[in-house]
C-alpha atoms as a PDB file:
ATOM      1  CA  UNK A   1      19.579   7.261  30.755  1.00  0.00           C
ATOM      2  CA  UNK A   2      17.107   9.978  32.086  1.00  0.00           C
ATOM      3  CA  UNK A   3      16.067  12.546  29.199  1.00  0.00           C
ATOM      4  CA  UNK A   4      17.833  15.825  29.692  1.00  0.00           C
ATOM      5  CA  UNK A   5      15.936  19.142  30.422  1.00  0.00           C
ATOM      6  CA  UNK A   6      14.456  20.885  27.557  1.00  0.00           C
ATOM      7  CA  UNK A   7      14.031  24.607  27.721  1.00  0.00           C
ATOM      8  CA  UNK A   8      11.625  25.310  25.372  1.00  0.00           C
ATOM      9  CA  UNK A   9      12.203  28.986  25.080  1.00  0.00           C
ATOM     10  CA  UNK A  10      15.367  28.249  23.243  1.00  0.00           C
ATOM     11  CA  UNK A  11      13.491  26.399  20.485  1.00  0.00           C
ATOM     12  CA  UNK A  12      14.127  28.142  17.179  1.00  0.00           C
ATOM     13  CA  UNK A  13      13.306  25.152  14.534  1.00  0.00           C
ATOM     14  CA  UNK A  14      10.271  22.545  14.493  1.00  0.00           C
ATOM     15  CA  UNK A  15      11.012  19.388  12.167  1.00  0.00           C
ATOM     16  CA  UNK A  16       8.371  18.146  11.040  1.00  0.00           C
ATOM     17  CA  UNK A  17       7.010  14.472   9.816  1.00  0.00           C
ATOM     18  CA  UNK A  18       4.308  14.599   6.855  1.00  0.00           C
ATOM     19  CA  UNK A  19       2.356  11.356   5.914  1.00  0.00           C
ATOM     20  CA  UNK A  20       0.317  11.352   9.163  1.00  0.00           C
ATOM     21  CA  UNK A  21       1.194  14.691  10.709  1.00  0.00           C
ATOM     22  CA  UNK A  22       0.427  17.118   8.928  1.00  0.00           C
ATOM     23  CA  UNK A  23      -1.087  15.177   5.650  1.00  0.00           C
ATOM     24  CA  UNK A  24      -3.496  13.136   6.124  1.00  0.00           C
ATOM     25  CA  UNK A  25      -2.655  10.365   3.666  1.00  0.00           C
ATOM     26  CA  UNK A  26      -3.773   7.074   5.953  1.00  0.00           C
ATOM     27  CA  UNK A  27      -6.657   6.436   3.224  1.00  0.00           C
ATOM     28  CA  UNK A  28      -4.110   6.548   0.726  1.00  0.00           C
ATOM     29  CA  UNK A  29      -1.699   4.616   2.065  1.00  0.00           C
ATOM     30  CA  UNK A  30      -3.825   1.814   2.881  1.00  0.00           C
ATOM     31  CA  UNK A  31      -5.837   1.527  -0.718  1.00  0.00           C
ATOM     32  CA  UNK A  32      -2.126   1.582  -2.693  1.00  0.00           C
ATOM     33  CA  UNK A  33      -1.065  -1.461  -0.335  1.00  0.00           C
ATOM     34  CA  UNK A  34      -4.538  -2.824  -0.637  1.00  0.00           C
ATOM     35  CA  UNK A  35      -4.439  -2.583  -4.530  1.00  0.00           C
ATOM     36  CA  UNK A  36      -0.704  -3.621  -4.915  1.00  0.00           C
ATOM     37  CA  UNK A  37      -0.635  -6.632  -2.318  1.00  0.00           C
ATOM     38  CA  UNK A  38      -3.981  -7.821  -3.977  1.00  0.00           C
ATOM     39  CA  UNK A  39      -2.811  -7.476  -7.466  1.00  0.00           C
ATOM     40  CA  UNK A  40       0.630  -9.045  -7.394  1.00  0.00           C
ATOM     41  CA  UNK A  41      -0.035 -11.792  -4.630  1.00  0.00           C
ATOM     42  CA  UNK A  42      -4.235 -11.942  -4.954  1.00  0.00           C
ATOM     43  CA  UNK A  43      -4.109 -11.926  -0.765  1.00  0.00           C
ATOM     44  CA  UNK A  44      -5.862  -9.076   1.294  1.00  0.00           C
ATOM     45  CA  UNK A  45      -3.648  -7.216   3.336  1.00  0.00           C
ATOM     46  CA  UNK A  46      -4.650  -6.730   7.037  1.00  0.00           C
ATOM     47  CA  UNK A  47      -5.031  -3.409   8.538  1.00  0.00           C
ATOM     48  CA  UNK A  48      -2.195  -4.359  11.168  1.00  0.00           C
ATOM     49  CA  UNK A  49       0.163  -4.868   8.228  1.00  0.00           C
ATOM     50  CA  UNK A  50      -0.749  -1.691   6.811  1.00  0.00           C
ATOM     51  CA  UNK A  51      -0.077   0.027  10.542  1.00  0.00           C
ATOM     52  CA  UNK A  52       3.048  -1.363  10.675  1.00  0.00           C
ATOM     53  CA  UNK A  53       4.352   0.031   7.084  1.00  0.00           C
ATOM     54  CA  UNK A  54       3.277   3.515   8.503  1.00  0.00           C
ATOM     55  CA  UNK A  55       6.537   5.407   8.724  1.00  0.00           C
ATOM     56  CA  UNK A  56       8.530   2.857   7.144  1.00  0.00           C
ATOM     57  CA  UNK A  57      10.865   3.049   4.128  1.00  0.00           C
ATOM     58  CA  UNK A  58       8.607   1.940   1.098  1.00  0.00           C
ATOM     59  CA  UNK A  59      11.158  -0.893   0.340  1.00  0.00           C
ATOM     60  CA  UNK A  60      11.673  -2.151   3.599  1.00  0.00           C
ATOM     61  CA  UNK A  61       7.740  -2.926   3.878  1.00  0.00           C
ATOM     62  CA  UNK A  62       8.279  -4.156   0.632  1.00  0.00           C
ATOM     63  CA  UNK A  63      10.607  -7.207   1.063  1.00  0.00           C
ATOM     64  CA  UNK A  64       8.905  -8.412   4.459  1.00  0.00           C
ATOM     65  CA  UNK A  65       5.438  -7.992   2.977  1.00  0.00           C
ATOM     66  CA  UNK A  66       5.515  -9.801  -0.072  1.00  0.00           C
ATOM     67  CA  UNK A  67       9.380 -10.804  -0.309  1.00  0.00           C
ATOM     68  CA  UNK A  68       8.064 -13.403  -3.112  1.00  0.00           C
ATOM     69  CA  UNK A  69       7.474 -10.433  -5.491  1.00  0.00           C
ATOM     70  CA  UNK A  70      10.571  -8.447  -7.465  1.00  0.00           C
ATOM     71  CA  UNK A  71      10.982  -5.462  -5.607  1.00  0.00           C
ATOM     72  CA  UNK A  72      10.926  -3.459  -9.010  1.00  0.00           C
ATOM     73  CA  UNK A  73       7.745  -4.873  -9.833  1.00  0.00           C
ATOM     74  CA  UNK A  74       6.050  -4.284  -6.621  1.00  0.00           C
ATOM     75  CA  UNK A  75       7.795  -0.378  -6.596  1.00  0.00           C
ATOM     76  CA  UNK A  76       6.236   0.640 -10.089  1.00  0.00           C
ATOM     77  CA  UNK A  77       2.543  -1.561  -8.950  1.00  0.00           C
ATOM     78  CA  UNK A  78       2.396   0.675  -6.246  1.00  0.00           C
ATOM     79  CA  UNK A  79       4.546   4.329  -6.769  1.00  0.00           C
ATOM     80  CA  UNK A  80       1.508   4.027 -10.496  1.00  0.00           C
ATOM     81  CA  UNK A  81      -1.492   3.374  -8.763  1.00  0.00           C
ATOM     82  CA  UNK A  82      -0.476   5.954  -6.139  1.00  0.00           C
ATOM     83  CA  UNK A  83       0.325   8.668  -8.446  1.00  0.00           C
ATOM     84  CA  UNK A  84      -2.776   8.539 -10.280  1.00  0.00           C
ATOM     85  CA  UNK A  85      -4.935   8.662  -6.979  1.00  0.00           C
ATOM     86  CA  UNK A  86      -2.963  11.260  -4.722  1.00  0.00           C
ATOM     87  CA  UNK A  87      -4.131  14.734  -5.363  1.00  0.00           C
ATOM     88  CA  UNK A  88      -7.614  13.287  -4.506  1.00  0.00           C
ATOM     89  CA  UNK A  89      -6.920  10.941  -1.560  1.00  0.00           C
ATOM     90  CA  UNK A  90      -4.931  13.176   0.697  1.00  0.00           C
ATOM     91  CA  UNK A  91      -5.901  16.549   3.006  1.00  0.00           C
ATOM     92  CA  UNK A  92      -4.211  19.073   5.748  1.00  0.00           C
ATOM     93  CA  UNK A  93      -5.259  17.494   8.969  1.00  0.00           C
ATOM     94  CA  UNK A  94      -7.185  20.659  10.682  1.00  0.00           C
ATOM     95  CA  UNK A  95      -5.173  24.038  11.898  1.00  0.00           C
ATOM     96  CA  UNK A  96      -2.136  22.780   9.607  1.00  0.00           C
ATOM     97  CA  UNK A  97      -1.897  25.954   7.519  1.00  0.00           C
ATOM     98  CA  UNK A  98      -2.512  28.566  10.393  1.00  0.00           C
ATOM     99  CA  UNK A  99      -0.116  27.121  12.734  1.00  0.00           C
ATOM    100  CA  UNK A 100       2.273  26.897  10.183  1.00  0.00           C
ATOM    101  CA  UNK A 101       2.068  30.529   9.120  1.00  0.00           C
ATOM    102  CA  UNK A 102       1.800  31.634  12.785  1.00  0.00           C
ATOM    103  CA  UNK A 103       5.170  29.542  13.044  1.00  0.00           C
ATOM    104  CA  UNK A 104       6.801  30.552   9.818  1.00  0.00           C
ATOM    105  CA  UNK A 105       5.357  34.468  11.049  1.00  0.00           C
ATOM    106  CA  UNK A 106       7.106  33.933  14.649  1.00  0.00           C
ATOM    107  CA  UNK A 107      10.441  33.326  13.028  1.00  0.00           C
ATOM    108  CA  UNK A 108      10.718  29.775  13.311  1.00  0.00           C
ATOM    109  CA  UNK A 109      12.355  27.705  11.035  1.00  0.00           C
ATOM    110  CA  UNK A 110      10.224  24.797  10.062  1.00  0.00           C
ATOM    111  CA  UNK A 111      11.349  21.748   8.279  1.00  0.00           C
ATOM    112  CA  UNK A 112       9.972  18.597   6.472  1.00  0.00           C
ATOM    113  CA  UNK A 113      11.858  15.313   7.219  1.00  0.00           C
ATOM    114  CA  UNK A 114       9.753  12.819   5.461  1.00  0.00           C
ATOM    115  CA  UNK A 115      10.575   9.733   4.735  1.00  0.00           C
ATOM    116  CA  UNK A 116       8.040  10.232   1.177  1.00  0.00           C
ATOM    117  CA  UNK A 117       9.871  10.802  -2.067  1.00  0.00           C
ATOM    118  CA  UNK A 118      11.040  14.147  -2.994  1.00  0.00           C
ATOM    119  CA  UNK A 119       8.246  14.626  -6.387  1.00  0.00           C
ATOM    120  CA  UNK A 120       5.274  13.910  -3.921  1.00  0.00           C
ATOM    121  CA  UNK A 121       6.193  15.569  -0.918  1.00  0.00           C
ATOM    122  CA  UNK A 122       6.822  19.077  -3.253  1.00  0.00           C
ATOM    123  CA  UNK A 123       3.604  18.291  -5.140  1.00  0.00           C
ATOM    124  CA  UNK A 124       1.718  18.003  -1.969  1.00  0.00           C
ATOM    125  CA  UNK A 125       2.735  21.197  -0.561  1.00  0.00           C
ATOM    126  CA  UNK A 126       2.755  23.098  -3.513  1.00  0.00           C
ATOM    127  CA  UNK A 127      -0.925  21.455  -3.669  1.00  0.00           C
ATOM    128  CA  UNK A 128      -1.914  22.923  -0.200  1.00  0.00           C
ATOM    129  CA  UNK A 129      -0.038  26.261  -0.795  1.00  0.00           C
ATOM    130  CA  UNK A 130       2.341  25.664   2.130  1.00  0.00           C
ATOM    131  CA  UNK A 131       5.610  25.286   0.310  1.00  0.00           C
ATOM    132  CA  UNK A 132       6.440  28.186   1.369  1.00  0.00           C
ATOM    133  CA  UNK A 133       6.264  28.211   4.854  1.00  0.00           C
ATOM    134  CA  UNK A 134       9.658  25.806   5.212  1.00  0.00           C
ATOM    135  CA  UNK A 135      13.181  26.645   5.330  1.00  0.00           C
ATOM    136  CA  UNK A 136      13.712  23.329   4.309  1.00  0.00           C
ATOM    137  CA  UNK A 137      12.011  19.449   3.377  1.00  0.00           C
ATOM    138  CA  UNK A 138      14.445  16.742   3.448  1.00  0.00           C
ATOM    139  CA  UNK A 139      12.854  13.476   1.636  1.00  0.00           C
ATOM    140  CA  UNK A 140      13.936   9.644   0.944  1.00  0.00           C
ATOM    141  CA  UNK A 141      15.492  10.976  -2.154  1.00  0.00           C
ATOM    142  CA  UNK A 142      17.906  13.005  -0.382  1.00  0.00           C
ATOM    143  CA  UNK A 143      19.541  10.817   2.408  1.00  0.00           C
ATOM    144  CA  UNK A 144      20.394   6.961   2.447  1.00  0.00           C
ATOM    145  CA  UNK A 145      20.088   6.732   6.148  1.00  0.00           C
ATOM    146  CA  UNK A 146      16.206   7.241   7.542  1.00  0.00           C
ATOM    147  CA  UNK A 147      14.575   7.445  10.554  1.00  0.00           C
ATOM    148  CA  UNK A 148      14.537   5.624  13.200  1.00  0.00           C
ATOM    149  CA  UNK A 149      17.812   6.480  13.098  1.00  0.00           C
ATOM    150  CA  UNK A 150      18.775  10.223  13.841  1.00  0.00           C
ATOM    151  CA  UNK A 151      21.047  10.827  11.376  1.00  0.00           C
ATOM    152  CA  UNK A 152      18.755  12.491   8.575  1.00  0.00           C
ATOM    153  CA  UNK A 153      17.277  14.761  11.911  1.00  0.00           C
ATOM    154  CA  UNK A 154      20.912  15.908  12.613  1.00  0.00           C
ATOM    155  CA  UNK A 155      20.789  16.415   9.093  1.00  0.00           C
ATOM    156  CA  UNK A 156      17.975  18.187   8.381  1.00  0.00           C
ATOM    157  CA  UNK A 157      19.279  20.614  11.732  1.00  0.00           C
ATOM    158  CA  UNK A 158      22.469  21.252   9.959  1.00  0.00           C
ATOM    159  CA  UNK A 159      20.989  22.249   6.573  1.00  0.00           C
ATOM    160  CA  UNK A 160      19.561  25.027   8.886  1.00  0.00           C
ATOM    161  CA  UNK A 161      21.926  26.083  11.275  1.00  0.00           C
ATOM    162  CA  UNK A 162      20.395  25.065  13.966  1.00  0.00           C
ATOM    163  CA  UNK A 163      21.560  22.676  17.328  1.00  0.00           C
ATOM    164  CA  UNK A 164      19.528  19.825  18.671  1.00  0.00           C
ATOM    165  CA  UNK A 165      18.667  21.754  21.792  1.00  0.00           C
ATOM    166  CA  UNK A 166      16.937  24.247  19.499  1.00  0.00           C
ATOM    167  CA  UNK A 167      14.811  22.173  18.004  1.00  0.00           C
ATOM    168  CA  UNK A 168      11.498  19.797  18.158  1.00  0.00           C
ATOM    169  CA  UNK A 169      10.460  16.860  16.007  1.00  0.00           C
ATOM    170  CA  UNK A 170       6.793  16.667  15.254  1.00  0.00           C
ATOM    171  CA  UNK A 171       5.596  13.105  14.309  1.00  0.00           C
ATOM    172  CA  UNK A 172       3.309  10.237  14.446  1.00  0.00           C
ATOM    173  CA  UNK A 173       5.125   7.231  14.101  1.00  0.00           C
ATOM    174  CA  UNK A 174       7.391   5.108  16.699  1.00  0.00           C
ATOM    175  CA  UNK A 175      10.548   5.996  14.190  1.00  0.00           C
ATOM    176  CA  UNK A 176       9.784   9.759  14.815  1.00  0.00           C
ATOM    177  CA  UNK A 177      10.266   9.588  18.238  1.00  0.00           C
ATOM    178  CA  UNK A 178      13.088   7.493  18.145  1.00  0.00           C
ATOM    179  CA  UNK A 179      14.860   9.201  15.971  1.00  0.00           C
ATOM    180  CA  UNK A 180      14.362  12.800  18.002  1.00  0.00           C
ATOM    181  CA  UNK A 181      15.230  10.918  21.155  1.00  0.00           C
ATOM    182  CA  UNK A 182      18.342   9.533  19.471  1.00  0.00           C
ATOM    183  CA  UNK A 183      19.142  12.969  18.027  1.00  0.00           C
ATOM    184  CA  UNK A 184      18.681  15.023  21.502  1.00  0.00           C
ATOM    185  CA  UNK A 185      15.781  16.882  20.379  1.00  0.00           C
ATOM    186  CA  UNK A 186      12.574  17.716  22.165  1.00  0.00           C
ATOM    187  CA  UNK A 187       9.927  15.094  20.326  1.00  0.00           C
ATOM    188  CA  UNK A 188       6.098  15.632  20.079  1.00  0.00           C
ATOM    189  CA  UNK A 189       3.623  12.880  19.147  1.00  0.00           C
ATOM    190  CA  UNK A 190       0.510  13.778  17.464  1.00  0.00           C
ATOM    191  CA  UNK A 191      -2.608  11.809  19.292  1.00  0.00           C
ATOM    192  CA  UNK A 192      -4.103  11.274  16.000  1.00  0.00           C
ATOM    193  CA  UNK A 193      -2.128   9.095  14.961  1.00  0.00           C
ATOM    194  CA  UNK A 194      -2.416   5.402  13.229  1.00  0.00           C
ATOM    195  CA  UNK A 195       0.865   4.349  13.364  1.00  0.00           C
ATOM    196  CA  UNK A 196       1.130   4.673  17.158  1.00  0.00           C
ATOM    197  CA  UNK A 197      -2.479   4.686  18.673  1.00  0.00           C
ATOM    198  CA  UNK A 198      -2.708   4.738  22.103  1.00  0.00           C
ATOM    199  CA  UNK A 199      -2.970   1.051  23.084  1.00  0.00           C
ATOM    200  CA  UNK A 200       0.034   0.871  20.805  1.00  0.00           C
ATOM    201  CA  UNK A 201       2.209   3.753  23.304  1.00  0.00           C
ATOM    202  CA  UNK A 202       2.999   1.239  26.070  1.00  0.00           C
ATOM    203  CA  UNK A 203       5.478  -0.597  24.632  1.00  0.00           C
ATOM    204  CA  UNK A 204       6.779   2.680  22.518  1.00  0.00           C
ATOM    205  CA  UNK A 205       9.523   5.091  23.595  1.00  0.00           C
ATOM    206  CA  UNK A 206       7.438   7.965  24.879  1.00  0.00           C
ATOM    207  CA  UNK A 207       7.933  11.105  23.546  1.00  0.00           C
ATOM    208  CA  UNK A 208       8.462  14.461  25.508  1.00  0.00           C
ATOM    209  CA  UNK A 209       4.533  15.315  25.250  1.00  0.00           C
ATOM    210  CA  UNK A 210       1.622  14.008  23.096  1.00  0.00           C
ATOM    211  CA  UNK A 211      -0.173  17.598  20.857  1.00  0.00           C
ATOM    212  CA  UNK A 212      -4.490  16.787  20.485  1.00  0.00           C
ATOM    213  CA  UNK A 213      -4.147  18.939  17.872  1.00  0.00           C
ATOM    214  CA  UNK A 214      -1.485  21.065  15.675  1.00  0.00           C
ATOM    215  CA  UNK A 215      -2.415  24.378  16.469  1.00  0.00           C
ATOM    216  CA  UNK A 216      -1.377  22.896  20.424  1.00  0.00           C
ATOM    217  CA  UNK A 217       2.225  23.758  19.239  1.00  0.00           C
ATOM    218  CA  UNK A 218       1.215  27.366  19.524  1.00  0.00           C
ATOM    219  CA  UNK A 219       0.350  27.142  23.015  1.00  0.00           C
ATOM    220  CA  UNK A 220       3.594  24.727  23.562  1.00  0.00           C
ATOM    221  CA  UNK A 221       6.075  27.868  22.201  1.00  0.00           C
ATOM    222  CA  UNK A 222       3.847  30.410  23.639  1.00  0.00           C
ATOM    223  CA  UNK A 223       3.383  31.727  20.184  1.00  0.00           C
END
């Protein structure tokens, strides 16, 4: 089914991914899995393995990583070694703050839909002093449904009052864009992304347009 027309000056809400998109937390990511995997199996992890949990429900990667291993177990390994690293493994890819403020100072509604628990998500933005520049951030702990399907996008629209032809999704994964597509919303990959690098995009549903960089949104909505 061809993808229907988006008119871009009707956008009023940009949903956004985190891990990936706006935070950089790929270095973090892949030393927890490194860490856990090694410590409760004594294997290495590959660096494909760790791609493919990118975007991923931590449980899910879980059971198909190491399904040998109590998923409580494995959980606390990695949620404790995690915690006491994050504040110093993570950063605001480049333009993150201005584009948000320019967005947040156009009268956009931006959103988080991540699929990161609720306590690190607000401790990362409260971190970075951007808390403040979303209407709303819908996390795993909030929904039991997560991308790639679009029910936690429809959602995170209706928690603002907003319509699906109103709105972009921002991300960096293969979920993201499945889940706008699924959803009916205008969906933007962000070319620096792990999850889905470009010899990776073939086989991938292709989003409406691929950003270089965040502050591209700006040009996008003419802001």
């Amino acid at each position: 089914m061809a993808r229907p027309r988006f008119d871009l000056s009707k956008v009023n809400t940009i949903i956004f991914d985190l891990d990936g998109t706006l935070l950089d937390t790929n270095d973090l990511i892949a030393e927890t899995w490194r860490y856990t995997v090694k410590t409760l199996t004594g294997r290495e992890i590959t660096d494909e393995e760790i791609r493919r949990t990118l975007g991923e429900i931590l449980q899910e990667s879980m059971l198909w990583l190491m399904p040998e291993i109590d998923p409580d177990k494995a959980l606390d390994t990695y949620r404790t070694y995690q915690r006491a690293i994050f504040l110093d493994r993570i950063s605001l890819y480049e333009g993150t703050e201005e584009t948000l403020r320019a967005l947040h100072g156009a009268g956009y509604k931006n959103t988080v839909l991540t699929s990161r628990m609720r306590t690190s998500t607000e401790k990362a933005l409260a971190f970075f002093g951007i808390a403040e520049m979303f209407d709303d951030v819908l996390t795993a702990s909030d929904t039991t449904l997560f991308k790639p399907d679009p029910a936690p996008v429809f959602l995170s629209l209706d928690r603002v009052g907003s319509k699906p032809e109103e709105a972009i999704l921002v991300g960096d994964t293969v979920h993201d864009i499945e889940a706008g597509r699924a959803a009916g919303v205008f969906t933007v990959l962000v070319d620096w992304s792990r999850a889905l690098p470009p010899e990776k995009r073939a086989d991938a549903p292709a989003p409406d347009i691929i950003i270089e960089k965040i502050p591209d949104l700006l040009t996008l909505l003419k802001v």
